[in-house]
Protein backbone atom coordinates (compact mmCIF):
# COMPACT_ATOMS: atom_id res chain seq x y z
CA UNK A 1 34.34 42.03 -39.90
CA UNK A 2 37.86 42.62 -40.17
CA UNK A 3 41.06 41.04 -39.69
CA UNK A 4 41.47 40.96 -36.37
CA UNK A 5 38.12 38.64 -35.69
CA UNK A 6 39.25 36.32 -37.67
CA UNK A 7 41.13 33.82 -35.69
CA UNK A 8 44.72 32.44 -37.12
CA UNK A 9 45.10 28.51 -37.87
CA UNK A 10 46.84 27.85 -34.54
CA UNK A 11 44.19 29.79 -32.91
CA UNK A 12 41.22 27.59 -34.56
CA UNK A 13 43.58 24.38 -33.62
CA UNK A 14 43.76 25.56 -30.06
CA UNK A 15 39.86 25.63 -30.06
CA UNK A 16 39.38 22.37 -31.49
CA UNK A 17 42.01 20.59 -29.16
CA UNK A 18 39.92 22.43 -25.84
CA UNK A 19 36.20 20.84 -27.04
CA UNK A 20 37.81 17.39 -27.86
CA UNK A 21 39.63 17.14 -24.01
CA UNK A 22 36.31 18.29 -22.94
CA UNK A 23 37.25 21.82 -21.56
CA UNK A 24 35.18 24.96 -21.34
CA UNK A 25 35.99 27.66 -23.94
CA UNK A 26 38.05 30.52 -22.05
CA UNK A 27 34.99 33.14 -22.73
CA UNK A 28 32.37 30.76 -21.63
CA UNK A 29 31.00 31.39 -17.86
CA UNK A 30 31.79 28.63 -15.31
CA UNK A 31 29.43 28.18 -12.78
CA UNK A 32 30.59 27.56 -8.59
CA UNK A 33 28.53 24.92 -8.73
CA UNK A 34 28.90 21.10 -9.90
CA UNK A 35 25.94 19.60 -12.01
CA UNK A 36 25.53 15.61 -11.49
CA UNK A 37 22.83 13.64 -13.68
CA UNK A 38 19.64 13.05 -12.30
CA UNK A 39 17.88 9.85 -13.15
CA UNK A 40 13.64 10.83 -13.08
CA UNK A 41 12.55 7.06 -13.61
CA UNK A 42 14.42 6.31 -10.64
CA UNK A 43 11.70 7.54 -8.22
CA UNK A 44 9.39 5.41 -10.24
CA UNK A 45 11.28 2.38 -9.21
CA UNK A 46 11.40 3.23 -5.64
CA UNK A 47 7.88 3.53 -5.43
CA UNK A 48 7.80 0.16 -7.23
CA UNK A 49 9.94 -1.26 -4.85
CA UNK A 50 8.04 -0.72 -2.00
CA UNK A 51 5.15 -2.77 -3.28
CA UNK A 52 6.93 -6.52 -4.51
CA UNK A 53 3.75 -8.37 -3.78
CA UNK A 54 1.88 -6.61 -7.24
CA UNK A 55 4.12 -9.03 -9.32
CA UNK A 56 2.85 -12.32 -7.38
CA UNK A 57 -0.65 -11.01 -7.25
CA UNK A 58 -0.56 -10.15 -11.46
CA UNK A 59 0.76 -13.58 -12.11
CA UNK A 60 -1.40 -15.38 -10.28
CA UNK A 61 -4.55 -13.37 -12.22
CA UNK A 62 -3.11 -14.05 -15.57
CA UNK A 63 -3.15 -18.49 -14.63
CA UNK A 64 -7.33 -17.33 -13.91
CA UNK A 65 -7.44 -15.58 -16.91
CA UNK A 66 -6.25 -18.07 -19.05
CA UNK A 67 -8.65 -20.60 -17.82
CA UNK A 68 -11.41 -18.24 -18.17
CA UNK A 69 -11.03 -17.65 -21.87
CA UNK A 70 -10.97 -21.42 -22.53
CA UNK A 71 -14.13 -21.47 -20.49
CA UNK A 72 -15.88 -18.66 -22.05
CA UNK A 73 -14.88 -19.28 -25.87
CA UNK A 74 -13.16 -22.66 -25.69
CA UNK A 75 -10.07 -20.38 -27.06
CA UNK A 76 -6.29 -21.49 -25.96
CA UNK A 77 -4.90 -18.20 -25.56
CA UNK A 78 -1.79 -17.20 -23.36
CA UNK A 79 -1.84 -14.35 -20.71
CA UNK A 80 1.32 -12.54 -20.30
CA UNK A 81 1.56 -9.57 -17.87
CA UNK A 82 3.53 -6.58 -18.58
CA UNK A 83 6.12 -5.24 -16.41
CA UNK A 84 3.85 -2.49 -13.82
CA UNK A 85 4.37 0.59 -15.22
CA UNK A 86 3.86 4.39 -13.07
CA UNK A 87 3.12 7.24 -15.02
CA UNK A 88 0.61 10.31 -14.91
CA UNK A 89 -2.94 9.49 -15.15
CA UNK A 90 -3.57 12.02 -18.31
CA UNK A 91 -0.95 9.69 -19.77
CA UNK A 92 -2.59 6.37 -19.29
CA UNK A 93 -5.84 7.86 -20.57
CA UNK A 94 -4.34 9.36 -23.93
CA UNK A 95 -2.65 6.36 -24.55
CA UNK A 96 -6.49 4.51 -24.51
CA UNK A 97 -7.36 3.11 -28.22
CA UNK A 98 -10.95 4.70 -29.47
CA UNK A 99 -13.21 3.15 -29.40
CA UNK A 100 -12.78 0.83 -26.06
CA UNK A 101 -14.81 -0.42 -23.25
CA UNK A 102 -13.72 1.22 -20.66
CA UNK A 103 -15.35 0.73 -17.16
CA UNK A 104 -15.08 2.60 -14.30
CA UNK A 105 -14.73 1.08 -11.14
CA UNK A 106 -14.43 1.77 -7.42
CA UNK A 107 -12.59 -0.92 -5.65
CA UNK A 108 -13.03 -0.52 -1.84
CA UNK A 109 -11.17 -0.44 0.26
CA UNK A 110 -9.27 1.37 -2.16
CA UNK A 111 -9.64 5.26 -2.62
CA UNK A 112 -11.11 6.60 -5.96
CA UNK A 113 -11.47 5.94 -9.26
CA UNK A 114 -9.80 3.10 -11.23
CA UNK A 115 -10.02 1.90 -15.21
CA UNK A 116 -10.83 -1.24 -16.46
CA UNK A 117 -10.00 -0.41 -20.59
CA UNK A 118 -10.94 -3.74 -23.10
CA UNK A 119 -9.77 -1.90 -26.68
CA UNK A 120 -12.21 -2.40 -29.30
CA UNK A 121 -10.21 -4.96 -31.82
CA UNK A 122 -9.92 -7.24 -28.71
CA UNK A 123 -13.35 -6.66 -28.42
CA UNK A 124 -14.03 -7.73 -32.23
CA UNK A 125 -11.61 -10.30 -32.15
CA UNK A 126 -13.73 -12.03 -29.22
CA UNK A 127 -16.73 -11.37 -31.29
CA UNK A 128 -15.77 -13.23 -34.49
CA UNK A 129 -14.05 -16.05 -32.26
CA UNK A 130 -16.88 -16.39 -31.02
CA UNK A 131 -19.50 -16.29 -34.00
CA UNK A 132 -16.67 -18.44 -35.60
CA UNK A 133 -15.80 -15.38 -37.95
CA UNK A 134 -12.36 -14.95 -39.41
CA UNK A 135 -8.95 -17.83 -39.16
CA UNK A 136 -5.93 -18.37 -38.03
CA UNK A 137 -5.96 -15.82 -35.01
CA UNK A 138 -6.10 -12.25 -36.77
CA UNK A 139 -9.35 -9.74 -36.65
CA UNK A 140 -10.18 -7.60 -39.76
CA UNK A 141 -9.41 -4.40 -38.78
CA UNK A 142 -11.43 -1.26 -39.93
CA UNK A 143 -11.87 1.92 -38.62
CA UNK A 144 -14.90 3.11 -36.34
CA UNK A 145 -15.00 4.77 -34.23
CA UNK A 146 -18.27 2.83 -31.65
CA UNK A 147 -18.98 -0.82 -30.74
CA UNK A 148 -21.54 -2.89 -32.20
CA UNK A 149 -23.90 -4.37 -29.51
CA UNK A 150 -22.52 -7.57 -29.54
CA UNK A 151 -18.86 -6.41 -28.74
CA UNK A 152 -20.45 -4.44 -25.41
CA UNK A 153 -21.86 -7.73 -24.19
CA UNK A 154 -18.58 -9.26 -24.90
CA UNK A 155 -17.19 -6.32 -22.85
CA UNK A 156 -19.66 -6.61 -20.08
CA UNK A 157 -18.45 -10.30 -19.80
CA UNK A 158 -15.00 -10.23 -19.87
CA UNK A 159 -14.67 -7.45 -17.53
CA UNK A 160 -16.76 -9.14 -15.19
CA UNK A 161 -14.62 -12.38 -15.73
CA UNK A 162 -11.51 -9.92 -15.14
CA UNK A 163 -13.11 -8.62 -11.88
CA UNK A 164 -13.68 -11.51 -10.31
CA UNK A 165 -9.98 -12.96 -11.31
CA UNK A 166 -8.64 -9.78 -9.49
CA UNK A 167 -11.02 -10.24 -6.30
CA UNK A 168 -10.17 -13.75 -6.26
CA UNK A 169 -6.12 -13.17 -6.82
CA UNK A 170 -5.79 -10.47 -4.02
CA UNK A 171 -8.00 -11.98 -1.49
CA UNK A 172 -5.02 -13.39 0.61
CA UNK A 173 -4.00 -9.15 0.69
CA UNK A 174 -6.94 -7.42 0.44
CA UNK A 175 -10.44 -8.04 0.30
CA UNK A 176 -11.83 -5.67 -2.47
CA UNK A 177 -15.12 -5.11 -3.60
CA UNK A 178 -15.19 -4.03 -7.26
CA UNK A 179 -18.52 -1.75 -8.52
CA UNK A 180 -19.50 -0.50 -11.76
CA UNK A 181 -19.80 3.59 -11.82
CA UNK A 182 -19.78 4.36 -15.68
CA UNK A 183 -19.17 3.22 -18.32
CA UNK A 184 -17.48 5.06 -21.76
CA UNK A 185 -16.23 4.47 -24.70
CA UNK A 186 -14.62 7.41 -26.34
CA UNK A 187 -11.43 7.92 -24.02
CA UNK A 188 -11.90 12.22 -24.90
CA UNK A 189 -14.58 11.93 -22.34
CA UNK A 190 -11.72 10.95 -19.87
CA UNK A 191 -10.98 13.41 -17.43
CA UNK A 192 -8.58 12.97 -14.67
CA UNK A 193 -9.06 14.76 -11.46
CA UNK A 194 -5.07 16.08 -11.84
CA UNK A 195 -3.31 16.23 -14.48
CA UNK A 196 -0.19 15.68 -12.67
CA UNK A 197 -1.91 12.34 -10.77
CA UNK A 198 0.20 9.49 -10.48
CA UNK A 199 -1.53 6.19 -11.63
CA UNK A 200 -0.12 2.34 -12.10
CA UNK A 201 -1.04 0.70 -15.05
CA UNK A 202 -1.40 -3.25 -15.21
CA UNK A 203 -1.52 -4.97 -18.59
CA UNK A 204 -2.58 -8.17 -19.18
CA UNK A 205 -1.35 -9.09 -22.57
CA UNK A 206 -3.78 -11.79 -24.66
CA UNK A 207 -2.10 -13.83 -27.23
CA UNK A 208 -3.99 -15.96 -29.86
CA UNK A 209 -1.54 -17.49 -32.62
CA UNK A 210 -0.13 -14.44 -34.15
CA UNK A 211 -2.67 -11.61 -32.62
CA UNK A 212 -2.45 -10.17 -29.70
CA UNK A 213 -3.91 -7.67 -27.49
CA UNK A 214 -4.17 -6.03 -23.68
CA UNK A 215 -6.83 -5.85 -20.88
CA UNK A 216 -5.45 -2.95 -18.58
CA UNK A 217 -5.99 -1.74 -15.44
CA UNK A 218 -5.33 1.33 -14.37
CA UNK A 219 -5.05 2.22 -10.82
CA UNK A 220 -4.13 6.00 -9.11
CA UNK A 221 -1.26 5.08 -7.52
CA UNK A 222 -2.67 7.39 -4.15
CA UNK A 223 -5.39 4.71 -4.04
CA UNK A 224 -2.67 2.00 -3.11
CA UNK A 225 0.26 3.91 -1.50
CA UNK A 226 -1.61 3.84 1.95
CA UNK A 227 -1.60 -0.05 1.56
CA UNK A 228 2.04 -0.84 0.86
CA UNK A 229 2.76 -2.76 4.00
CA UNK A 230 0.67 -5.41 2.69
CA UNK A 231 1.51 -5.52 -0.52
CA UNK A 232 5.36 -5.62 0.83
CA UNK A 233 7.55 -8.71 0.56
CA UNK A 234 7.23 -11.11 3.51
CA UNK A 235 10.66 -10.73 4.39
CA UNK A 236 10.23 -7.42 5.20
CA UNK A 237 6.91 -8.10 7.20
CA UNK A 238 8.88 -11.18 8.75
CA UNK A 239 12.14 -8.37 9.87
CA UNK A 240 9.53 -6.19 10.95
CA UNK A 241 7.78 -8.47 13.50
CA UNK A 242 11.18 -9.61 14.03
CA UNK A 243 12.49 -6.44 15.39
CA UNK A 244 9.56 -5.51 17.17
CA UNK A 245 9.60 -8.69 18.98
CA UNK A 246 12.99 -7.80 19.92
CA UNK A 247 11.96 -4.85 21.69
CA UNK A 248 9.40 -6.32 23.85
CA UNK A 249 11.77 -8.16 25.47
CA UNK A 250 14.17 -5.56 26.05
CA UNK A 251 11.20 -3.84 27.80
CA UNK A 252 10.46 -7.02 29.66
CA UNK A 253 13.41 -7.01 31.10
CA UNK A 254 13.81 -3.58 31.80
CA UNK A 255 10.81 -3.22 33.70
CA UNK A 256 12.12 -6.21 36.14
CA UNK A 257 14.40 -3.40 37.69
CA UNK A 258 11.77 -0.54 37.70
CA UNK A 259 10.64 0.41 41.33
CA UNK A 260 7.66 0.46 42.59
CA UNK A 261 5.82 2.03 45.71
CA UNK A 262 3.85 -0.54 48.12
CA UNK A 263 1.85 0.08 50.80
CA UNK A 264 -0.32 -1.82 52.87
CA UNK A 265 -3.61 -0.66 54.58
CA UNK A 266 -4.18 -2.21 57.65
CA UNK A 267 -6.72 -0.80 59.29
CA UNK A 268 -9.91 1.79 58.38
CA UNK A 269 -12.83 2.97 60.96
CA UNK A 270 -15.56 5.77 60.98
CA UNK A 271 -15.87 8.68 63.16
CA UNK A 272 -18.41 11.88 63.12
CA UNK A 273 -17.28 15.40 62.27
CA UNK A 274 -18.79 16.16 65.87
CA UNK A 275 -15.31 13.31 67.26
CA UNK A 276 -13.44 15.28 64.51
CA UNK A 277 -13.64 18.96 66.32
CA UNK A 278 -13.08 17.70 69.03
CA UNK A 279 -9.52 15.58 68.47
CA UNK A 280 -6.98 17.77 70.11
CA UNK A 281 -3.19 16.32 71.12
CA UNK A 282 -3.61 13.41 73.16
CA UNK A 283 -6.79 12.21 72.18
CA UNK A 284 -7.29 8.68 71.31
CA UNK A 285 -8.92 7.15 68.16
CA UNK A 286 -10.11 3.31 68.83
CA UNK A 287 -9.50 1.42 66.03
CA UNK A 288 -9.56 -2.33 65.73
CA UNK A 289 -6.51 -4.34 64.17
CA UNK A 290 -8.25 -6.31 60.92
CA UNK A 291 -6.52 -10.10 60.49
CA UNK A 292 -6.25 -9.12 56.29
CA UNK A 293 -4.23 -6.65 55.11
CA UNK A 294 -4.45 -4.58 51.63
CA UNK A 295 -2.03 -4.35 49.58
CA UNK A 296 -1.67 -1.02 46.68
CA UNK A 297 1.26 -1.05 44.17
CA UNK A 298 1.25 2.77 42.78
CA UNK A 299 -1.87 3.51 44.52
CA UNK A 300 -3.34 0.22 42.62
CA UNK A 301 -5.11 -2.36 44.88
CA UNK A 302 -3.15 -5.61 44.00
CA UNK A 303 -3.48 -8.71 46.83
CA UNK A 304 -5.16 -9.36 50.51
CA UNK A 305 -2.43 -10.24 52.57
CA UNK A 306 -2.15 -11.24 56.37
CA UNK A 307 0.20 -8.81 58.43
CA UNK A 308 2.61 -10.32 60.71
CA UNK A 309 7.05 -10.17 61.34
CA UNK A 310 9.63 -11.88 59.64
CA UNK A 311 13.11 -11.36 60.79
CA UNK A 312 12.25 -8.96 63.14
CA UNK A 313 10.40 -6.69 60.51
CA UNK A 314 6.74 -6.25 59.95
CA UNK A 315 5.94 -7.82 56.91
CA UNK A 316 2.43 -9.15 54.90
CA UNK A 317 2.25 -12.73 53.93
CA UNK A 318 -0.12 -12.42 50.22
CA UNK A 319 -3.29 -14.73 50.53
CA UNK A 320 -5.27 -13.72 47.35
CA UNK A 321 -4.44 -11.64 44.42
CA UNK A 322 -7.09 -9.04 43.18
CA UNK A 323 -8.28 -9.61 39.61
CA UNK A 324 -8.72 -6.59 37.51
CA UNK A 325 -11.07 -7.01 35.02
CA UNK A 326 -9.96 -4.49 33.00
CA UNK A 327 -6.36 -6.28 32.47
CA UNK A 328 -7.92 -9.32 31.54
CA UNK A 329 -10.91 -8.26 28.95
């Protein structure tokens, strides 16, 4: 290195003044192009957004789930739910405790797979609740890494219980129909069909004293995107109809002004092809002068009518209207 690379005192203060007013170093390359920030959760909250009606439906689940408890274990514990939460289904599933119960369920009408995961020290904390094991709200904790047979009949109860709370909560949405597929408890033995799947992910948070613990439900969020007009605010279901109401009478009132073609048939006979060959000018086709009339809008038979003049003008006064059974099935 030599003299020359070394840069003077006014040189270094220069340097220092550029990166503290926030300017580029006079070597550095500056691109054509201006960068803004991008904010990733924000398409997370849009897709939120467009389904308001989860919150309602969560809420009114926890109020069932709280009275279930009490029913099952004569336990006072308080159901909080979580803020919904969208993130990648490999995520949900490596965030599972081991061991768990975790069922999987098909909900129809909803599309694929969904998770029902009960972690195992909820699972033990039911278990001594309800053997009256340990006080004062806290499970031992130990590791293991299976569940005793008790704690999978407490699982196959409680997720029951939780199924039926959810059926029950978003009846007035959709009807679903939950059904048991499998059944793990290891959450290795996971495997989501992409890794890059989108999936919402509904805790229910249990609180006993000072313990607490989650029930979650995990959903792929491409199972519910098709339904997000009903799980959309009213308001915007209410604006909808509004504006489509609108529209039907704007048609209504344009087609007042459309016109139409009418024509009236008022008289029909037979003849042979023999009478046909021989018509030539000036022959003369008998025909008999009917006292009803038809009447065809656009080719469309639409009243019987009896022909007759009005103001010097031939004109059809409408007897009957023709019912078309089509129109009115």
């Amino acid at each position: 290195m030599t003299s020359k690379d070394i840069l003077s005192e006014g040189e270094l203060d220069a340097l220092m003044d550029s990166f503290s007013n926030g300017a580029a170093p006079p070597d550095s390359p500056v691109s054509g192009h201006s960068c803004q920030l991008f904010d990733f959760s924000m398409r997370e909250q849009t897709l939120l957004a467009q389904m308001p009606a989860l919150k309602k439906l969560n809420e009114k689940q926890s109020l069932a789930l709280v009275q279930s408890i009490r029913e099952l274990y004569g336990i006072s514990a308080q159901v909080e739910v979580e803020e919904t939460r969208l993130l990648r289904l490999d995520q949900a599933i490596s965030a599972i405790s081991d061991p768990s119960g975790i069922s999987l369920i098909t909900m129809a009408p909803l599309n694929g797979v969904s998770f029902v995961v009960l972690p195992g020290d909820l699972l033990s904390f039911f278990v001594d609740k309800y053997f009256g094991g340990t006080q004062g709200g806290s499970a031992v904790n130990y590791a293991r890494t299976s569940l005793t047979p008790m704690e999978l009949r407490i699982n196959e109860v409680l997720t029951n219980k939780f199924l039926s709370t959810l059926v029950d909560a978003w009846q007035e949405k959709i009807k679903l129909t939950p059904e048991l597929k499998s059944f793990e408890i290891t959450p290795a033995f996971l495997q989501a069909s992409s890794p890059d799947e989108l999936a919402l992910l509904f805790s229910f948070v249990i609180k006993v004293g000072d313990w607490m613990s989650a029930i979650d439900w995990i959903v792929p969020y491409a199972a519910l995107e098709p339904l997000r007009l009903k799980l959309g605010s009213s308001a915007a279901g209410v604006k909808s109809l509004q504006k489509n109401t609108d529209w039907e009478e704007h048609f209504r009132r344009e087609l007042q002004f459309v016109d139409l073609e009418v024509t009236g048939s008022f008289m029909s006979g037979h003849v042979s092809i023999a009478d046909v060959l021989n018509l030539k000018p000036g022959s003369i086709v008998p025909l008999k002068m009917p006292t009803d009339v038809t009447v065809s809008i656009e080719n469309q038979m639409f009243s019987y009518g009896e022909h007759g003049v009005l103001n010097g003008n031939k004109s059809i006064k409408i007897k009957e209207i023709i019912s078309n059974e089509a129109d009115t099935a």
